[in-house]
Protein backbone atom coordinates (compact mmCIF):
# COMPACT_ATOMS: atom_id res chain seq x y z
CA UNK A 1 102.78 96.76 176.15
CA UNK A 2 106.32 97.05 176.81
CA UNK A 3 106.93 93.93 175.13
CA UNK A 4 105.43 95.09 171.80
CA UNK A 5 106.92 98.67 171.82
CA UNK A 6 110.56 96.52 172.11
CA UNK A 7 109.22 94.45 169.41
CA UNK A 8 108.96 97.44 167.07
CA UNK A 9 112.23 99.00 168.08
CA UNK A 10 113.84 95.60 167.26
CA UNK A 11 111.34 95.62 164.27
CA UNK A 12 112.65 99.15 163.10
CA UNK A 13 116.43 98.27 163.75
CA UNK A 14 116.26 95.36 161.12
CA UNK A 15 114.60 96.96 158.48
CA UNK A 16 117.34 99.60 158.70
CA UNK A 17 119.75 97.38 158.47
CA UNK A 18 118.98 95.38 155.73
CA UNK A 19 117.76 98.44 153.61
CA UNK A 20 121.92 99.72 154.11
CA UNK A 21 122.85 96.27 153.27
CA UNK A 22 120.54 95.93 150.22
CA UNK A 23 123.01 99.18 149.27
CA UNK A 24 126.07 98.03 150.34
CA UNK A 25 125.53 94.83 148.60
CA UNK A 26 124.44 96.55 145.04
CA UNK A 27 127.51 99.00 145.73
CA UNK A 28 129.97 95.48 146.00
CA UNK A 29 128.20 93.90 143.23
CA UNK A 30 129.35 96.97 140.96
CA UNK A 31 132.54 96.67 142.60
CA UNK A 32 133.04 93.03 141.64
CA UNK A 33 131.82 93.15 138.45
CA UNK A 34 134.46 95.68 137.66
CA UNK A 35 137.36 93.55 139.18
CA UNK A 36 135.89 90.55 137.37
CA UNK A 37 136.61 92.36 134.19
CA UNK A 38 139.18 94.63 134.61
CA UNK A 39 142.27 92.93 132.95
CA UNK A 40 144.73 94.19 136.22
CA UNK A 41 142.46 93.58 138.41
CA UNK A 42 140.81 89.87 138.46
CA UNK A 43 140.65 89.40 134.89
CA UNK A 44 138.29 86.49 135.75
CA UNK A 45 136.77 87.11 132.13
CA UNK A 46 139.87 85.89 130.31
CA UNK A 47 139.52 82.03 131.51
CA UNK A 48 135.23 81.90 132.06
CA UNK A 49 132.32 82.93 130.29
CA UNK A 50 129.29 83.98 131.89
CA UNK A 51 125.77 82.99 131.66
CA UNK A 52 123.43 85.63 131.54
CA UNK A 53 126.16 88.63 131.19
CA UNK A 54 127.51 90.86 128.53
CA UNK A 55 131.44 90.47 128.83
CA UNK A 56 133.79 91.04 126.89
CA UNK A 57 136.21 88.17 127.32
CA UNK A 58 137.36 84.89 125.16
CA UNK A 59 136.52 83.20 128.38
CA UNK A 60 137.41 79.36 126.68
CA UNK A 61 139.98 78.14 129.60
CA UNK A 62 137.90 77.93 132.52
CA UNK A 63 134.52 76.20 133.43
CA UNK A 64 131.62 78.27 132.26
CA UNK A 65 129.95 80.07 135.37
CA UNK A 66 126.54 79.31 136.14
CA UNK A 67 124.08 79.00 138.73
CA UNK A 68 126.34 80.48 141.27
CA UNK A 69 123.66 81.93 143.71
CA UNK A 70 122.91 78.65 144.45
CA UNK A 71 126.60 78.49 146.23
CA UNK A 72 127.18 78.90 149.71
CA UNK A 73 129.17 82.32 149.98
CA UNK A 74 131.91 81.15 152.03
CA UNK A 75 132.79 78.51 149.51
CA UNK A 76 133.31 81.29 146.30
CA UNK A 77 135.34 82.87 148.66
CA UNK A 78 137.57 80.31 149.57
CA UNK A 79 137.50 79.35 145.96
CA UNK A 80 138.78 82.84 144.47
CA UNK A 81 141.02 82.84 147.99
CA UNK A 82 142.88 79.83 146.97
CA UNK A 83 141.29 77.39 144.50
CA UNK A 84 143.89 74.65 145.53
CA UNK A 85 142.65 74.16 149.58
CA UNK A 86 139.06 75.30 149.23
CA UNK A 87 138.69 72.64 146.15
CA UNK A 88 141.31 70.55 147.05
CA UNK A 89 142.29 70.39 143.45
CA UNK A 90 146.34 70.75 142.42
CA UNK A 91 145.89 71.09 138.25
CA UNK A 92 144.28 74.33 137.66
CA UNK A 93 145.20 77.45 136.03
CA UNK A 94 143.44 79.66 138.36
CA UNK A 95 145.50 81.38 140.53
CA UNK A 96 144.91 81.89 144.34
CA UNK A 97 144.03 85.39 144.00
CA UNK A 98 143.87 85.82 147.59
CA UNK A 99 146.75 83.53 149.07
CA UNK A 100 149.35 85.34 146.68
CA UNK A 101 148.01 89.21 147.61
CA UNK A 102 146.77 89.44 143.93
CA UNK A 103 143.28 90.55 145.49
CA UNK A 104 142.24 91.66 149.18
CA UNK A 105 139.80 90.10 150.96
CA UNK A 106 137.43 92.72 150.82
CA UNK A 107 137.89 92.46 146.49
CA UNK A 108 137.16 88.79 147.09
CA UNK A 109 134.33 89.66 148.45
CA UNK A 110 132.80 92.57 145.61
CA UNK A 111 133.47 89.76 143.04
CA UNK A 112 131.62 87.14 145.37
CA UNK A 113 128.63 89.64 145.69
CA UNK A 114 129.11 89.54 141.82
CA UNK A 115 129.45 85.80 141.25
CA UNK A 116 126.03 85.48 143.14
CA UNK A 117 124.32 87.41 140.38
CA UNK A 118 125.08 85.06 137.45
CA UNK A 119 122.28 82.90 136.75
């Protein structure tokens, strides 16, 4: 018996917590989507185009982004961190928004939670 009320409690103490991160994550997805197209901000729609979104962006320089739920989180974020070590690439025109301050980590991470909602 005791072993099934704990089993609820635990039960009860998940659900809460992914109901405040089902927020928290809609509440970062608004907050990256703004960053991605806020020209002062990321301005992430003036090199890609987006599959699946309404931007307003030439979006010509960069790779088209697609299928980016399929991504591992920690790799977008070391990507928008610093392209050049997480990709291991040197000719790019992205800048390491997070290596050079541009963006905080915790911006990073509202346009990751973004990112992972382009089909």
């Amino acid at each position: 018996m005791k072993l099934i009320k704990n089993l609820l409690i635990a039960s009860a103490i998940s659900s809460l917590a992914l109901t405040s991160s089902f927020a928290n994550n809609e509440e970062l997805v608004k907050q990256g989507e703004k960053i991605f197209n806020t020209k002062n901000l990321g301005n992430c729609l003036a090199c890609h185009a987006v599959s699946g979104k309404n931007i307003d962006g030439p979006g010509s320089m960069g790779p088209k982004l697609t299928g980016l739920q399929y991504w591992p989180d920690e790799l977008l974020f070391d990507t928008v961190y610093d392209i050049y070590s997480a990709r291991n690439v040197q000719n790019t025109s992205m800048p390491a928004f997070g290596k050079t301050g541009w963006l905080s980590e915790e911006q990073i991470k509202a346009v990751v939670a973004y990112l992972k909602t382009i089909q």
